[in-house]
Protein backbone atom coordinates (compact mmCIF):
# COMPACT_ATOMS: atom_id res chain seq x y z
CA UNK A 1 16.67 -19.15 -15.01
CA UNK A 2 17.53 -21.79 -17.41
CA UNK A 3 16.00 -22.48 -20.42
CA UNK A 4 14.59 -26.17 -19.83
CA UNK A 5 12.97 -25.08 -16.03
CA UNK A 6 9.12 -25.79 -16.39
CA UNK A 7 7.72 -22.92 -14.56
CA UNK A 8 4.00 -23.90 -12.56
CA UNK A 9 1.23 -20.94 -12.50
CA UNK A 10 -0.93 -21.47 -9.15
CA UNK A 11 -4.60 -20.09 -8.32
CA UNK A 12 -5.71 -18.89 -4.91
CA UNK A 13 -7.62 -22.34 -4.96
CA UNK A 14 -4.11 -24.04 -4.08
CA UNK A 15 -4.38 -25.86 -1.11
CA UNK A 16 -0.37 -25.64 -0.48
CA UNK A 17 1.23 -21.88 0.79
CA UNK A 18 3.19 -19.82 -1.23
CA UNK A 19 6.36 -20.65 0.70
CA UNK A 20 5.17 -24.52 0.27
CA UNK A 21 4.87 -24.34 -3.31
CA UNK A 22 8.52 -22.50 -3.51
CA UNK A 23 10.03 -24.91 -1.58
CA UNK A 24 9.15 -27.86 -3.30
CA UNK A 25 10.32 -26.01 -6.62
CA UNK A 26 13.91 -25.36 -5.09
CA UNK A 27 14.06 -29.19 -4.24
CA UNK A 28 13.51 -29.91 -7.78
CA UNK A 29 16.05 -26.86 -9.21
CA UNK A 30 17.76 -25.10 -6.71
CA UNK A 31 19.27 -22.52 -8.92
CA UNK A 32 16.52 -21.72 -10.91
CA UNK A 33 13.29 -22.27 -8.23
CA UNK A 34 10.54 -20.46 -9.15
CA UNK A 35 6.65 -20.12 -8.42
CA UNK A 36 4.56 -17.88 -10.28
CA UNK A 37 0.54 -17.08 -9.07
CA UNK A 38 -2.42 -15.93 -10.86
CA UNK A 39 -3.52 -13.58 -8.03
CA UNK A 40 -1.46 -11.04 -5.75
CA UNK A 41 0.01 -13.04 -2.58
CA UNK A 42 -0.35 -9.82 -0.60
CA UNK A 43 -3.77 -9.85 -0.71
CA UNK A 44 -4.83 -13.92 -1.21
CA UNK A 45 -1.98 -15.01 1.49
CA UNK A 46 -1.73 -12.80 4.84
CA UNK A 47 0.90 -14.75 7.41
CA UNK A 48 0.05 -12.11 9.79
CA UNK A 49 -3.87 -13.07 9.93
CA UNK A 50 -3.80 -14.12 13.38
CA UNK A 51 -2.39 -10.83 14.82
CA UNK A 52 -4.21 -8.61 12.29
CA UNK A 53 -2.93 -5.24 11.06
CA UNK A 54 -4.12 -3.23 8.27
CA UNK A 55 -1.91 -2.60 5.42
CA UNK A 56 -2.18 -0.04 3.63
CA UNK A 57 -3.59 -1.96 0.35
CA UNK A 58 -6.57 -2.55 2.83
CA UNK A 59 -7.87 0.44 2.31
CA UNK A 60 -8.65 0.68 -1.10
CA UNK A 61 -11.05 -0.98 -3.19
CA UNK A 62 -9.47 -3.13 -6.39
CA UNK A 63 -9.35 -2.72 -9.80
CA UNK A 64 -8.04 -5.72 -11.78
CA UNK A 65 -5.71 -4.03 -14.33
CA UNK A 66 -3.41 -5.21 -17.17
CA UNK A 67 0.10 -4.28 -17.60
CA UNK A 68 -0.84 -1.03 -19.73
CA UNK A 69 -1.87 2.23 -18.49
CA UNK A 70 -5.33 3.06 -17.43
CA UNK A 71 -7.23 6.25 -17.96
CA UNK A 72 -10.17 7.28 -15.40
CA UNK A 73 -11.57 10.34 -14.56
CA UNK A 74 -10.84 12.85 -11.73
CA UNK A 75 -11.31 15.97 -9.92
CA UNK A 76 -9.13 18.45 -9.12
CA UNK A 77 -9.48 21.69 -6.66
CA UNK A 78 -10.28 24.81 -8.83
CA UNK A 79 -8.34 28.05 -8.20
CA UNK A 80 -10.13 31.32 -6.41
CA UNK A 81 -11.40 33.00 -9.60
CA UNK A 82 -13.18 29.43 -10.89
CA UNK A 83 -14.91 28.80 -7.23
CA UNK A 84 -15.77 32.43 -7.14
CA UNK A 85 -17.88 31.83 -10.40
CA UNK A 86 -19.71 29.25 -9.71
CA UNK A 87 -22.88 29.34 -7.89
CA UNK A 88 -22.98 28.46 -3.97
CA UNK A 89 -19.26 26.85 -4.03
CA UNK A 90 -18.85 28.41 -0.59
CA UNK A 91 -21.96 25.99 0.27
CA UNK A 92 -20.68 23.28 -1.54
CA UNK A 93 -16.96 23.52 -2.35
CA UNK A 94 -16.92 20.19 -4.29
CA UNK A 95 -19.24 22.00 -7.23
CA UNK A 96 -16.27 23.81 -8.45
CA UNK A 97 -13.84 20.75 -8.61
CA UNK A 98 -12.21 20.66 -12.47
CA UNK A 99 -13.08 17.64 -13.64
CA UNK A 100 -10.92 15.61 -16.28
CA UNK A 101 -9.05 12.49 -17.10
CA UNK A 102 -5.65 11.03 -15.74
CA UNK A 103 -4.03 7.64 -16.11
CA UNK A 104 -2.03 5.41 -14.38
CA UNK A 105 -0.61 1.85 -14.42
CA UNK A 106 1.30 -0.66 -12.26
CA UNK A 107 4.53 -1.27 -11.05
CA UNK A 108 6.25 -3.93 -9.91
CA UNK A 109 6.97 -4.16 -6.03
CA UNK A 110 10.09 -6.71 -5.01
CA UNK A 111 11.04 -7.77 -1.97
CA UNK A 112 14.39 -10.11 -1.49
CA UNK A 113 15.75 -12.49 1.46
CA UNK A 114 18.17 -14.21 1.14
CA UNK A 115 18.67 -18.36 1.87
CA UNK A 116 20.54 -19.54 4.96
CA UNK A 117 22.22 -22.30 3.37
CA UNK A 118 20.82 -24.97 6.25
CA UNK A 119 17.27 -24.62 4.32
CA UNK A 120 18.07 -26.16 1.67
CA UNK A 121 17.99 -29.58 2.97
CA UNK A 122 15.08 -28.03 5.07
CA UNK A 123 12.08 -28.03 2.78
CA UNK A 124 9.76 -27.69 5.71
CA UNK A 125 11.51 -24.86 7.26
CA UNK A 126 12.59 -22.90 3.87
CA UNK A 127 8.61 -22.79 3.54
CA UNK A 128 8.09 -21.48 6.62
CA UNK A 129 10.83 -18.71 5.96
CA UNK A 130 9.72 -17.95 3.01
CA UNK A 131 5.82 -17.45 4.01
CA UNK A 132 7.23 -15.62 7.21
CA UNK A 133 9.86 -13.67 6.32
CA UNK A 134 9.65 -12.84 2.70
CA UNK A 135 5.94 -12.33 2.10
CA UNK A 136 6.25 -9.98 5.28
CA UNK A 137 8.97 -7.92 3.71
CA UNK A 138 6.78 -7.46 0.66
CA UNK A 139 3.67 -6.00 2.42
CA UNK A 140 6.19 -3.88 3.86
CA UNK A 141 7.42 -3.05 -0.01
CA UNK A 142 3.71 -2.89 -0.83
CA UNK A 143 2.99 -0.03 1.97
CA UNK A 144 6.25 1.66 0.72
CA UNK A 145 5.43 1.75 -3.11
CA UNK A 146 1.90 2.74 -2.52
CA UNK A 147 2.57 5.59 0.30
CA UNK A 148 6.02 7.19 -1.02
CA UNK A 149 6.76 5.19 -4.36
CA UNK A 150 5.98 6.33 -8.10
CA UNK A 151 2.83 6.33 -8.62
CA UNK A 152 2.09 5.94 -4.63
CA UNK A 153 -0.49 8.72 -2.37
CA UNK A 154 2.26 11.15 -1.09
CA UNK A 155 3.73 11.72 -4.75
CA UNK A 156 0.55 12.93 -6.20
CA UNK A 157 0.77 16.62 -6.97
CA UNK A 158 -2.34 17.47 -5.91
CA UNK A 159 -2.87 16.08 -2.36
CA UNK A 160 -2.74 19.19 0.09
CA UNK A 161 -0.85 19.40 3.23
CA UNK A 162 -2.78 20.42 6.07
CA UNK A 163 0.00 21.97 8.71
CA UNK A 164 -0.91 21.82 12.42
CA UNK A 165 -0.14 23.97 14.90
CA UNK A 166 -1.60 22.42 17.97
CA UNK A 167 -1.63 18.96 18.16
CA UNK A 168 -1.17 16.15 16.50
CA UNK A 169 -4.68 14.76 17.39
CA UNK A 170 -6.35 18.07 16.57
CA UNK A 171 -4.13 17.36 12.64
CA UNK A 172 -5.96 14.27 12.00
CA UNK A 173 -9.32 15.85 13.68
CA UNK A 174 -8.93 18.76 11.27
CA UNK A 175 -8.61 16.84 8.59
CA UNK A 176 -11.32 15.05 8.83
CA UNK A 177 -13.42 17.62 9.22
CA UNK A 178 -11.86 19.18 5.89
CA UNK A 179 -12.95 15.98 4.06
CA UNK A 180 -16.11 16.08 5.31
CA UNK A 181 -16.34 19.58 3.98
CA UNK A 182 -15.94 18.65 0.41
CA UNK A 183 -19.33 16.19 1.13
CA UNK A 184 -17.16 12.91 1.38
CA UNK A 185 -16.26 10.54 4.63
CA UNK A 186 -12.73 10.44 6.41
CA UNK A 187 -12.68 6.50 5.75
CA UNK A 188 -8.67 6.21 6.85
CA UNK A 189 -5.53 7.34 7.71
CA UNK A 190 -2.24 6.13 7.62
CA UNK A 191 0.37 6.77 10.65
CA UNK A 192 3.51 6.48 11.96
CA UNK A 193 3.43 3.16 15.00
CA UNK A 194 5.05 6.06 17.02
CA UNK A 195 2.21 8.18 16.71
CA UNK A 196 0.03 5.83 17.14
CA UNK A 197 1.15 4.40 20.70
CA UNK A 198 2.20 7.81 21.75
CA UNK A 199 -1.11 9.52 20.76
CA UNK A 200 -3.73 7.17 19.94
CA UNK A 201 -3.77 4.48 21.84
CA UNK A 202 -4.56 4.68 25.78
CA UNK A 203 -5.71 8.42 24.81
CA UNK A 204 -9.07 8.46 26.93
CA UNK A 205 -11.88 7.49 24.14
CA UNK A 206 -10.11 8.82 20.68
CA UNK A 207 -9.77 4.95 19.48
CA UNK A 208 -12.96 3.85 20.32
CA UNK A 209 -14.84 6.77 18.54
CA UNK A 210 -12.64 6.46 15.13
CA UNK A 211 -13.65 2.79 15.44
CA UNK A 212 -17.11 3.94 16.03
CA UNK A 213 -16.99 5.84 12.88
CA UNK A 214 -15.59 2.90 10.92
CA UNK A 215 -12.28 5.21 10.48
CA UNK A 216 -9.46 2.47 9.41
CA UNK A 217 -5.83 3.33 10.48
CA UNK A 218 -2.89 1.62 8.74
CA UNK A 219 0.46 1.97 10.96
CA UNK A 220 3.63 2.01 8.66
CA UNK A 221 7.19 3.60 8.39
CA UNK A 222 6.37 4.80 5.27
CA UNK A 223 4.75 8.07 7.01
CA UNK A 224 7.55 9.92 8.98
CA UNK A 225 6.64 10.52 12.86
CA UNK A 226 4.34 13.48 13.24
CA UNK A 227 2.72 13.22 10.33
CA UNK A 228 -0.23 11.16 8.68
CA UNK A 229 -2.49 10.76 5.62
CA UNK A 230 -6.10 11.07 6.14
CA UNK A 231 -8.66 10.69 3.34
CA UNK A 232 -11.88 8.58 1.93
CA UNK A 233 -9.82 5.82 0.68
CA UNK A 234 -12.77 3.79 -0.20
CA UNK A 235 -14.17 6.52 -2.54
CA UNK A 236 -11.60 9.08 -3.54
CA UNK A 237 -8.76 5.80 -5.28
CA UNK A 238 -8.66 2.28 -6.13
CA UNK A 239 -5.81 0.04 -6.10
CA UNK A 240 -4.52 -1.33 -9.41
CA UNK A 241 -4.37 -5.09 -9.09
CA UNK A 242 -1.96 -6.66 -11.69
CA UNK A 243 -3.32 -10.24 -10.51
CA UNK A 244 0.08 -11.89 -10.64
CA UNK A 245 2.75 -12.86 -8.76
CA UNK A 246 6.03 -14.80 -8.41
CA UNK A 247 8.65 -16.29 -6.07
CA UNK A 248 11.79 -16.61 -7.60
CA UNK A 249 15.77 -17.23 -6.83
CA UNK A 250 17.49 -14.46 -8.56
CA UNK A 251 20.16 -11.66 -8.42
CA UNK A 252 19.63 -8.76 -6.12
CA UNK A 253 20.03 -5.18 -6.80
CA UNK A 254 23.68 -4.17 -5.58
CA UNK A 255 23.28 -2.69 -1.68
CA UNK A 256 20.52 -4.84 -1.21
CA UNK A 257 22.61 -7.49 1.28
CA UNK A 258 25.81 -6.55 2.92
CA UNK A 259 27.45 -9.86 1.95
CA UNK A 260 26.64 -12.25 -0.81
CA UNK A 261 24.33 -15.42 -0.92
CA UNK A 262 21.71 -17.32 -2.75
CA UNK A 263 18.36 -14.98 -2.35
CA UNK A 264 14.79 -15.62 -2.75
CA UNK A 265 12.79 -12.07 -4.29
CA UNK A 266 8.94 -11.99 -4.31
CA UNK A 267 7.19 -9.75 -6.85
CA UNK A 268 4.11 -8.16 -7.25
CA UNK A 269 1.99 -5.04 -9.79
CA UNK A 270 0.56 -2.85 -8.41
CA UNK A 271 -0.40 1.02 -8.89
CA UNK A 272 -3.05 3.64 -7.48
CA UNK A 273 -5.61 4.98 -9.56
CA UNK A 274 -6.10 8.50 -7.50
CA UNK A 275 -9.61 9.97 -8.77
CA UNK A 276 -10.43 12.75 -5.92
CA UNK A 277 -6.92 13.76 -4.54
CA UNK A 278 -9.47 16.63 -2.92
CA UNK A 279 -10.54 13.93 -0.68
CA UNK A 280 -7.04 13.41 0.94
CA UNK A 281 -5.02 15.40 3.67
CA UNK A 282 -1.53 15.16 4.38
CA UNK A 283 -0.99 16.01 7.50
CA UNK A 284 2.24 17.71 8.74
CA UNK A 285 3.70 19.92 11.58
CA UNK A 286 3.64 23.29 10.82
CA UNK A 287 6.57 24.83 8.87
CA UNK A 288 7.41 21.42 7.80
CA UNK A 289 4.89 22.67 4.88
């Protein structure tokens, strides 16, 4: 970006939409366009409100964070020997959790497009691209980074796989019941869309009694088919919210387009703060342990 661009800072309180406020910026420097926000545009600006879907943000409560590392406690699962010695664990299996300290921090989470070159003269339209296509791409980054990326649920040591031999319904129903075990509440899981129209939905009353027990389900790629993660989201993590975004033309990361052209990449900070990974379940087919 050159050094003379004046670069705007925007609250949620703006009345125009992300792609809005990028658009007019490229009108005014088309080379060096870019937006920056005082809040994360994942959570403040949602273009798919009117056909809702959970994201897997969604289910955690927020911490407002800094760009340094955090320290919080946890609890970790204690080996045979410690729950042996200590006094109705088989009761009570959460009384001999470890406890201790870990720290975290966030990351940044990019998504690109890039610019048909018929927007540019297209203000209108280059908005509407850029609220509809890019900010979609980077809840789709934001489920990746916080299911399978550093720092993200499935690369934490200490979440458990829970194999299944029967079904995949009876995986998630078991483990649920093993997080209600250690005295906390299944409050999510995460699937695979396959899963979910193949053995969810239209399967008798399984739906209506998950929604009956205020059980959240966030559908994304980011779990492979035939697996899931079930836990007490609300309770057992809490998201890391930098608070700050930014739209921006820029140079992608080589293999991120198969040909080259101007592209738009939308950024955002985030991390998980993971304080009871003994209140989550990965759930896997058997022998894929």
């Amino acid at each position: 970006m050159s050094s003379t661009a004046t670069v705007e800072t925007f609250t949620a309180s703006e009345t125009l939409s992300p792609g809005q406020l990028f658009a007019r910026a490229y009108a005014a420097d088309p080379a060096a366009a870019e937006v920056r926000f005082d809040y994360t545009v994942t959570d403040a600006f949602q273009p798919t409100k009117e056909r809702p879907r959970v994201t897997v943000r969604n289910l955690f409560r927020k911490r407002p964070v800094g760009t340094e590392p955090v320290r919080f406690w946890c609890e970790a699962r204690p080996d045979a020997a410690e729950a042996k010695a200590v006094h109705e664990s088989d009761l009570r299996r959460e009384a001999a959790f470890r406890f201790g300290m870990a720290a975290a921090q966030v990351h940044p989470i990019r998504a690109w497009v890039q610019l048909p070159e018929e927007l540019a003269d297209d203000p209108e339209a280059m908005a509407v691209f850029i609220d509809y296509r890019l900010l979609v791409r980077l809840a789709t980054a934001e489920n990746q980074a916080l299911t399978i990326g550093e720092g993200g649920l499935l690369r934490h040591p200490e979440i458990a796989k829970l194999p299944y031999t029967d079904s995949y319904v009876t995986g998630l129903l078991d483990a649920c019941d093993e997080i209600e075990q250690t005295g906390a509440t299944p409050h999510a899981m995460i699937v695979n869309p396959r899963d979910y129209y193949a053995h969810l939905l239209g399967k008798g009353s399984l739906l209506t009694d998950l929604t009956r027990n205020a059980v959240q389900i966030s559908r994304t790629r980011m779990v492979p088919p035939g697996t899931a993660v079930v836990g007490d989201f609300a309770m057992a993590a809490r998201l890391l919210d930098g608070g700050r975004s930014a739209i921006r033309m820029g140079q992608p990361p080589a293999g991120t387009f198969a040909t080259d052209g101007p592209a738009v990449c939308a950024e955002i900070h985030e991390g998980l703060a993971i304080h009871l990974p003994t209140h989550f379940y990965h759930v896997v087919p058997a022998g894929a342990e």
